[in-house]
PDB file of N, CA and C in Angstrom:
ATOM      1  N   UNK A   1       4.597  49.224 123.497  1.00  0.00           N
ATOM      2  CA  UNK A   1       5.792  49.986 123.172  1.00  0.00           C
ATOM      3  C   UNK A   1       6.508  50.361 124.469  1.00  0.00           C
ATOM      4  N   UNK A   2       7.483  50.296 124.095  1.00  0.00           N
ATOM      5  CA  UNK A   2       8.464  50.491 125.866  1.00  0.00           C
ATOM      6  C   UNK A   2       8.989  51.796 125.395  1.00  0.00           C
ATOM      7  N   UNK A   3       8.828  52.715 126.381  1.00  0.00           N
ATOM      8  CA  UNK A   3       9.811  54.030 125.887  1.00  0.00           C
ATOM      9  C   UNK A   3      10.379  54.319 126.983  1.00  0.00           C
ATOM     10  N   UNK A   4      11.551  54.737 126.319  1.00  0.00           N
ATOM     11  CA  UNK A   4      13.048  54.945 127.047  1.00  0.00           C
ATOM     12  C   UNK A   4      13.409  56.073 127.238  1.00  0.00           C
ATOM     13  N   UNK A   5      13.557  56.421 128.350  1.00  0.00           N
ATOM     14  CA  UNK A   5      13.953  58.465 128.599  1.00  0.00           C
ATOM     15  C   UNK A   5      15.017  58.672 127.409  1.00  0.00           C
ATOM     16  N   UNK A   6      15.711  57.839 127.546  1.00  0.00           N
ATOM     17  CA  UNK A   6      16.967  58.486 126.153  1.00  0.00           C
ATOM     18  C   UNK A   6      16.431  58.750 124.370  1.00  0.00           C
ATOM     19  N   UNK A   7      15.807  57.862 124.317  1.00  0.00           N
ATOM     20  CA  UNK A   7      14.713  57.234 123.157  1.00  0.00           C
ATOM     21  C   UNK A   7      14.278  58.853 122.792  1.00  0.00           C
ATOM     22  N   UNK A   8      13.115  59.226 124.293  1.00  0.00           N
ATOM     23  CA  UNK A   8      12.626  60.329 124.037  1.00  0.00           C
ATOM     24  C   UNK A   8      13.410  61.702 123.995  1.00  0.00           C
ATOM     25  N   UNK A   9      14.053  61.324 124.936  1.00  0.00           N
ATOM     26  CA  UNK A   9      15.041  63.208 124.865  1.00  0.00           C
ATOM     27  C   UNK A   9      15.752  63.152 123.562  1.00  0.00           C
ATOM     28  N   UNK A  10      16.403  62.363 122.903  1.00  0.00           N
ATOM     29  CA  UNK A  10      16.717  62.335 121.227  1.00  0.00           C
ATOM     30  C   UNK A  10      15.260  63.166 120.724  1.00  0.00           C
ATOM     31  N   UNK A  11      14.611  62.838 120.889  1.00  0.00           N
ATOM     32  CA  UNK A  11      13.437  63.210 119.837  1.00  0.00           C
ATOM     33  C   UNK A  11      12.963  64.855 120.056  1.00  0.00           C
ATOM     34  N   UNK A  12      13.337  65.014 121.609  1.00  0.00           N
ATOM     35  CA  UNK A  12      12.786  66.341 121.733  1.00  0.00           C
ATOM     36  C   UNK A  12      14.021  67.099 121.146  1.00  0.00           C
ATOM     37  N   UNK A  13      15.241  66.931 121.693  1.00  0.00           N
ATOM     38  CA  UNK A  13      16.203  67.879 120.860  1.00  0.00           C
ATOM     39  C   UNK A  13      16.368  68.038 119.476  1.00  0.00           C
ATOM     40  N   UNK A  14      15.609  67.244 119.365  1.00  0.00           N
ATOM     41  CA  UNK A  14      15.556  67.859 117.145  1.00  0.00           C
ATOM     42  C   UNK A  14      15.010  68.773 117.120  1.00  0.00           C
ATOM     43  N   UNK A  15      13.906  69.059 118.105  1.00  0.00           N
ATOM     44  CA  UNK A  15      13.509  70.166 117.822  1.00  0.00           C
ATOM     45  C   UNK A  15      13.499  71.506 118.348  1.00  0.00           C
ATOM     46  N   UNK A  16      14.680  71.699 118.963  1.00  0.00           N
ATOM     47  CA  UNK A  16      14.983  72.387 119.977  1.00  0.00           C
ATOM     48  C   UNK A  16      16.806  72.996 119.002  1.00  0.00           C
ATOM     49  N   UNK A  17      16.154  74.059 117.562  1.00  0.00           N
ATOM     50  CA  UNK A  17      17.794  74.418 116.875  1.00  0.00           C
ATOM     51  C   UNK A  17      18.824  74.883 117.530  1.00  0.00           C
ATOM     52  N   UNK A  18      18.933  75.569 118.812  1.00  0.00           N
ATOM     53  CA  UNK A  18      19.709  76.031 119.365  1.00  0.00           C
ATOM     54  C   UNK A  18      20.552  75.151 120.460  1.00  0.00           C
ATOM     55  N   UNK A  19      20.160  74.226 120.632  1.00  0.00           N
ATOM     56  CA  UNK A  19      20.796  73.211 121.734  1.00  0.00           C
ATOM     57  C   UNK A  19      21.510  72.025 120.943  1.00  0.00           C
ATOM     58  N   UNK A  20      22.773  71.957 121.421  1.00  0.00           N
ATOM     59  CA  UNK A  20      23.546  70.592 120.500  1.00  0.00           C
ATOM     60  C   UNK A  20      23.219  69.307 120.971  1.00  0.00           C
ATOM     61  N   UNK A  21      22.766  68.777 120.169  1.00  0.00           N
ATOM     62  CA  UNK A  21      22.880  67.213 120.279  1.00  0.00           C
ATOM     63  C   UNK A  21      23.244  66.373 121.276  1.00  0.00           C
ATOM     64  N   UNK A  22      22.542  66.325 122.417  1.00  0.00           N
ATOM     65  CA  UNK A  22      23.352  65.436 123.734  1.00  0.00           C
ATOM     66  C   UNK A  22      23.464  66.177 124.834  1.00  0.00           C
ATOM     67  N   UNK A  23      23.196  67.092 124.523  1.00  0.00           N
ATOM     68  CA  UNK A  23      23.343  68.381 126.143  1.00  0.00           C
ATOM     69  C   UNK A  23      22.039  67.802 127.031  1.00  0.00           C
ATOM     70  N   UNK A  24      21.099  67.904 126.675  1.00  0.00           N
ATOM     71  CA  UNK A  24      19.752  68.016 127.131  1.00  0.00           C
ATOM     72  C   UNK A  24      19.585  66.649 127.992  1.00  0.00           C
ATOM     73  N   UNK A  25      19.325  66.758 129.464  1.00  0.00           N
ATOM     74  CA  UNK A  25      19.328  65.405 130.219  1.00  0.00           C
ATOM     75  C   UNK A  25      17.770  65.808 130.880  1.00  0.00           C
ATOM     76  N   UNK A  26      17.401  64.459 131.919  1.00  0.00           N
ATOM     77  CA  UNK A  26      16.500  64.451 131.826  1.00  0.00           C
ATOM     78  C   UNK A  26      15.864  65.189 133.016  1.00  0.00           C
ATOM     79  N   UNK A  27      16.666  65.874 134.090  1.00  0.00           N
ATOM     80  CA  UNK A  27      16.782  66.682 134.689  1.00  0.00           C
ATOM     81  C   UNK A  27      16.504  68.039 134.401  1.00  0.00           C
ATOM     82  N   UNK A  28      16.604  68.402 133.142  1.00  0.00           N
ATOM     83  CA  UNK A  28      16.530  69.682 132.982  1.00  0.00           C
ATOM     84  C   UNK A  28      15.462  70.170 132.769  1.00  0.00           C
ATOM     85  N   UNK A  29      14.897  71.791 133.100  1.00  0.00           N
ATOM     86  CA  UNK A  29      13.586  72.078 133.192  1.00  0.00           C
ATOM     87  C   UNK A  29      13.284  72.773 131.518  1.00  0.00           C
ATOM     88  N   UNK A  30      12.582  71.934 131.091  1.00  0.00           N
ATOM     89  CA  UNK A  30      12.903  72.733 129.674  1.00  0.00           C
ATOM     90  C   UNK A  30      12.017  73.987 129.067  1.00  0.00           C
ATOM     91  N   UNK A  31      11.527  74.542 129.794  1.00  0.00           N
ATOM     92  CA  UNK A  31      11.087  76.078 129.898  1.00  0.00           C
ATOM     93  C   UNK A  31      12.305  76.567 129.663  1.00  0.00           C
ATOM     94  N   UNK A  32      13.463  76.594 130.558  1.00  0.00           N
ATOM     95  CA  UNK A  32      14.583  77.151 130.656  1.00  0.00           C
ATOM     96  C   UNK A  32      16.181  77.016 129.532  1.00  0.00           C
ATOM     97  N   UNK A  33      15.349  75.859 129.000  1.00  0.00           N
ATOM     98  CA  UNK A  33      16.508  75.726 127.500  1.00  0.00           C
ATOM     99  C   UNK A  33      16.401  76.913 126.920  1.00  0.00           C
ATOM    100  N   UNK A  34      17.749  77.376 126.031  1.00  0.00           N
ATOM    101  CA  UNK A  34      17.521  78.113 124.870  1.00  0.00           C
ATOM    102  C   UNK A  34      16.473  77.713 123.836  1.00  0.00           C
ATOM    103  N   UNK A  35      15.775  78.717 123.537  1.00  0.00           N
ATOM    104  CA  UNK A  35      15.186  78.540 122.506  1.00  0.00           C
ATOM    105  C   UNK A  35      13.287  78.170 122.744  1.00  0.00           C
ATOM    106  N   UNK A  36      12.990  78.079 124.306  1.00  0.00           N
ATOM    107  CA  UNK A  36      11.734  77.586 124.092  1.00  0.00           C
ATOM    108  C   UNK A  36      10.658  78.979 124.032  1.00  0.00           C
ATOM    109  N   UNK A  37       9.839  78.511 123.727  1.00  0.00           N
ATOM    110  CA  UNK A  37       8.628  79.937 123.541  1.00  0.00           C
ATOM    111  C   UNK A  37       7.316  79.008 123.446  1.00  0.00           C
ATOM    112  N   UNK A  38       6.104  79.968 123.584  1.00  0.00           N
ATOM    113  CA  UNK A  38       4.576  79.268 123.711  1.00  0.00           C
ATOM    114  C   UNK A  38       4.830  78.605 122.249  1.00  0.00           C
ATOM    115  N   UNK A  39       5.229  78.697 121.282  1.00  0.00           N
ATOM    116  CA  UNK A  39       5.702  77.951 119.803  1.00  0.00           C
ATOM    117  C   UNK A  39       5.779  76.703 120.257  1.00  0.00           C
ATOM    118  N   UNK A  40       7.266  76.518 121.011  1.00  0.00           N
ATOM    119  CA  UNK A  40       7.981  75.635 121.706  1.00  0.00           C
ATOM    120  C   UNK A  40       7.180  74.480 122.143  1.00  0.00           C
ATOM    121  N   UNK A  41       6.157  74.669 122.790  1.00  0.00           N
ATOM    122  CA  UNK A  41       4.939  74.288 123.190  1.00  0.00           C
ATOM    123  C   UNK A  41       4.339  73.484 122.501  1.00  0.00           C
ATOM    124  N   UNK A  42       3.923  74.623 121.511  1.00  0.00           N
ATOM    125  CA  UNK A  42       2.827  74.036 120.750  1.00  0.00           C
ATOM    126  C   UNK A  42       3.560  72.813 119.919  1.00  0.00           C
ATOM    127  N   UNK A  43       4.732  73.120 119.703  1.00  0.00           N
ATOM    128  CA  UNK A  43       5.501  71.872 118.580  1.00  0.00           C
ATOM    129  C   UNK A  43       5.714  70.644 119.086  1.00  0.00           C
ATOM    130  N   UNK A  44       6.252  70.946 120.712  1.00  0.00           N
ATOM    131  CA  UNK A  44       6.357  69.753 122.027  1.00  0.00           C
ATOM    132  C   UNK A  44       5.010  69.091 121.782  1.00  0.00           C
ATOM    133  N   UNK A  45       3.556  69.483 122.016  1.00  0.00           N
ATOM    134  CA  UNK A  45       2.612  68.917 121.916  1.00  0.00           C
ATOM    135  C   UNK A  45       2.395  67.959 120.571  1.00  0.00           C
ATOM    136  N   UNK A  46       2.480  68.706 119.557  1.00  0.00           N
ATOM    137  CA  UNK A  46       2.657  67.852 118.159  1.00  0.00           C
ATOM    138  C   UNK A  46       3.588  66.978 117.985  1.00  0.00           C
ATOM    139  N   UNK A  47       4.563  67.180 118.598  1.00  0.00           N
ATOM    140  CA  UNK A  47       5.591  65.915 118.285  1.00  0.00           C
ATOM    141  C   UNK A  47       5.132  64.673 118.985  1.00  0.00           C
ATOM    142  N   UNK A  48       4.198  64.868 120.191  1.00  0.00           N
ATOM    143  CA  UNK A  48       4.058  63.882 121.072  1.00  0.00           C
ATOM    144  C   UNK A  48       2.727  62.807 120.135  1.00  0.00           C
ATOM    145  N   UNK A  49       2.603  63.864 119.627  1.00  0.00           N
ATOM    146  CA  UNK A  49       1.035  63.172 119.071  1.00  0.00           C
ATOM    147  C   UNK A  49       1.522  62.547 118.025  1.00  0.00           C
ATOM    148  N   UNK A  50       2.283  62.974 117.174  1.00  0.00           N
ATOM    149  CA  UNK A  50       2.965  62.905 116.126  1.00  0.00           C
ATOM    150  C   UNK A  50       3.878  61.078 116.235  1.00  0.00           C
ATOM    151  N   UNK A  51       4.778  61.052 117.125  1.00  0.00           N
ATOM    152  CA  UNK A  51       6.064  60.137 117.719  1.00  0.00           C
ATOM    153  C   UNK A  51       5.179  59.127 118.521  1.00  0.00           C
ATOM    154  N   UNK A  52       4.105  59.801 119.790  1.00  0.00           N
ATOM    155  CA  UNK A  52       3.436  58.307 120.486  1.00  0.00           C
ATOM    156  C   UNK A  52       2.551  57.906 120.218  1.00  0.00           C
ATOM    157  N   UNK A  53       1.483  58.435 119.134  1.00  0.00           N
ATOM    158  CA  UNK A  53      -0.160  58.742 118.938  1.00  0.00           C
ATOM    159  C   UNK A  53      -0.540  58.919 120.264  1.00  0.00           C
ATOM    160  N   UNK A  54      -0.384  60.001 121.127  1.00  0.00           N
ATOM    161  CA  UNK A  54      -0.981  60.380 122.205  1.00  0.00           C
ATOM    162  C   UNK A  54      -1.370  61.565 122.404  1.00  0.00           C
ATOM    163  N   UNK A  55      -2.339  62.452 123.092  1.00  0.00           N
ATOM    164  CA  UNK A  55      -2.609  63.223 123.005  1.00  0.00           C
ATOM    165  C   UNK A  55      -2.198  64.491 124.424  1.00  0.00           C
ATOM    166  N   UNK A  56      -1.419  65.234 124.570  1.00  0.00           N
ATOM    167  CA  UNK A  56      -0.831  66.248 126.118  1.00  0.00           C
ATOM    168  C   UNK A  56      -1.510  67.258 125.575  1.00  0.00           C
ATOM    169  N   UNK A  57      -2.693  67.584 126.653  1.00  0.00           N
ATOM    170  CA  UNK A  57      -2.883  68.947 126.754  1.00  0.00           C
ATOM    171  C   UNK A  57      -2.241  70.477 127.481  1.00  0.00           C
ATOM    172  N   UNK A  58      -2.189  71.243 127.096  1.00  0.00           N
ATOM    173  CA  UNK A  58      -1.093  72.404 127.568  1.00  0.00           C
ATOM    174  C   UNK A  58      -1.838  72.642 129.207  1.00  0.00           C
ATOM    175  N   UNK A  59      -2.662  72.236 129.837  1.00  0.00           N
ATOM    176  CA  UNK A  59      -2.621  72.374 131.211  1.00  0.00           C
ATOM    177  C   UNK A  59      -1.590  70.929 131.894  1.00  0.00           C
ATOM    178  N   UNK A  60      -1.845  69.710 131.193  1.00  0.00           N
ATOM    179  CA  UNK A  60      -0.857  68.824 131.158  1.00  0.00           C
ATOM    180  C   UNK A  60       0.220  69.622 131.657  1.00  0.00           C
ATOM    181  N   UNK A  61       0.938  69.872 129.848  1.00  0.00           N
ATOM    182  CA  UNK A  61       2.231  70.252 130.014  1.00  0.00           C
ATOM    183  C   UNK A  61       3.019  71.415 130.897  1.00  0.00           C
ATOM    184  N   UNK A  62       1.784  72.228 131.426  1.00  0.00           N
ATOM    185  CA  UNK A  62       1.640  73.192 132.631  1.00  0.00           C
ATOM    186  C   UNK A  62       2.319  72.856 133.417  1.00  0.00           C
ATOM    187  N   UNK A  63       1.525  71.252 133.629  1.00  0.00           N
ATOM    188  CA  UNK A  63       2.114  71.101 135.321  1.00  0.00           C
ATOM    189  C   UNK A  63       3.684  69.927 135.331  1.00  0.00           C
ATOM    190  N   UNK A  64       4.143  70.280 133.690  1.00  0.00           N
ATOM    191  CA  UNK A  64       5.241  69.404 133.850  1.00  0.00           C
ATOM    192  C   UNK A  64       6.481  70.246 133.843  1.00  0.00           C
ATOM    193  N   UNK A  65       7.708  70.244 134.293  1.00  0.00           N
ATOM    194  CA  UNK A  65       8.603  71.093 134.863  1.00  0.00           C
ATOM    195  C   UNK A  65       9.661  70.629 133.672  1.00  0.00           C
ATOM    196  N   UNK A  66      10.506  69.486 134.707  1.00  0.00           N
ATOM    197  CA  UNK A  66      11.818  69.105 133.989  1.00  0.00           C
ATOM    198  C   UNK A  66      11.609  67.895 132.579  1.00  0.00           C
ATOM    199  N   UNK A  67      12.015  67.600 131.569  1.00  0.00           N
ATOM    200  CA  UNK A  67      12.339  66.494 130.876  1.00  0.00           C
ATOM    201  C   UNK A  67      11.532  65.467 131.298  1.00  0.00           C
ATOM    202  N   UNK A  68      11.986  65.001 132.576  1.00  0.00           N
ATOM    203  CA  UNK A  68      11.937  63.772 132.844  1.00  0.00           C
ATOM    204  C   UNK A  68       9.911  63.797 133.714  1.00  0.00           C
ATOM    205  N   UNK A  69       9.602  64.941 134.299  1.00  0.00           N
ATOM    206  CA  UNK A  69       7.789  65.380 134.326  1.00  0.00           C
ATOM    207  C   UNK A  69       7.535  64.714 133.058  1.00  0.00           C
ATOM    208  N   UNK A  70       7.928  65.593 131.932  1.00  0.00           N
ATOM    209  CA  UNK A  70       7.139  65.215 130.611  1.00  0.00           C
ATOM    210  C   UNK A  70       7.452  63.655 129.887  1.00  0.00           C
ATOM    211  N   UNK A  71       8.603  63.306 130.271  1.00  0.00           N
ATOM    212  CA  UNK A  71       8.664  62.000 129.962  1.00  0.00           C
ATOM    213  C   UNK A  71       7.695  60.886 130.948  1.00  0.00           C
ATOM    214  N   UNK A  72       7.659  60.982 132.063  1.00  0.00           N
ATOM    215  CA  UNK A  72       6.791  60.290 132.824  1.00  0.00           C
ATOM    216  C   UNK A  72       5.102  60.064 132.301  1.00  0.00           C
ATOM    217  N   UNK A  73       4.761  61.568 132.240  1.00  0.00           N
ATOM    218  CA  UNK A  73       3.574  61.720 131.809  1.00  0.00           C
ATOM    219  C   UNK A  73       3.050  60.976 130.165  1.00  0.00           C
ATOM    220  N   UNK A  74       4.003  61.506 129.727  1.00  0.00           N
ATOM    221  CA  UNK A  74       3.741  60.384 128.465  1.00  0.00           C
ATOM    222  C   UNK A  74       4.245  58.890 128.396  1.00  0.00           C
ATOM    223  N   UNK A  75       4.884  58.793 129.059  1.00  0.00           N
ATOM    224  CA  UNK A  75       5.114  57.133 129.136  1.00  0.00           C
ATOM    225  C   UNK A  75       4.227  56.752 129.765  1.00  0.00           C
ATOM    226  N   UNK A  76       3.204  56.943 131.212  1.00  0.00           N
ATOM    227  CA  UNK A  76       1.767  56.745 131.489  1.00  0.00           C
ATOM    228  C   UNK A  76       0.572  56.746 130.590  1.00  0.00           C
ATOM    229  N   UNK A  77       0.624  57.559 129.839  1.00  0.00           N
ATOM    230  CA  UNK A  77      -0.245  57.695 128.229  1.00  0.00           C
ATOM    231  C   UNK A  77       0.177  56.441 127.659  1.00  0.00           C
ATOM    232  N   UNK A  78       1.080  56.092 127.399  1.00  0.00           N
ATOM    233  CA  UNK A  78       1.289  55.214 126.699  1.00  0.00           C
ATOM    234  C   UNK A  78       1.209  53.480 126.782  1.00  0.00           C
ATOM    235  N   UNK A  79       1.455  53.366 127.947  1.00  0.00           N
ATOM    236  CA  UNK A  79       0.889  52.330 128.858  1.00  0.00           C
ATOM    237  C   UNK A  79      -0.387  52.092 128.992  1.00  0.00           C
TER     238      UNK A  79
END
């Protein structure tokens, strides 16, 4: 499976109600979006498992900052 930063940031902003459609690049640190909380988290983790069959643990996602951290990290999973 080839995954595509755009591919993925579509997928995270669905779940992210407060942010419109297309704002979210891959630069951005998404702690700092509207709307995230330890929830936030936990749903980020499920979607991943959910969308790549892969598994991010929250020390993982600890050490991932912007979008494009967490996209890396799971596109390495996935490979």
């Amino acid at each position: 499976m080839e995954l595509q930063i755009e591919d993925f940031i579509q997928k995270i902003e669905t779940e992210f109600e407060e942010i419109k459609t297309g704002t979210i690049r891959a630069g951005d640190e998404f702690r700092k979006l509207e709307g995230w909380s330890s929830m936030m988290a936990l749903i980020l983790i499920a979607k991943v498992d959910s969308e790549y069959n892969i598994t991010i643990s929250a020390d993982e996602l600890a050490k991932c900052f912007t979008i494009r951290d967490l996209y890396e990290l799971i596109k390495q999973k996935v490979e």
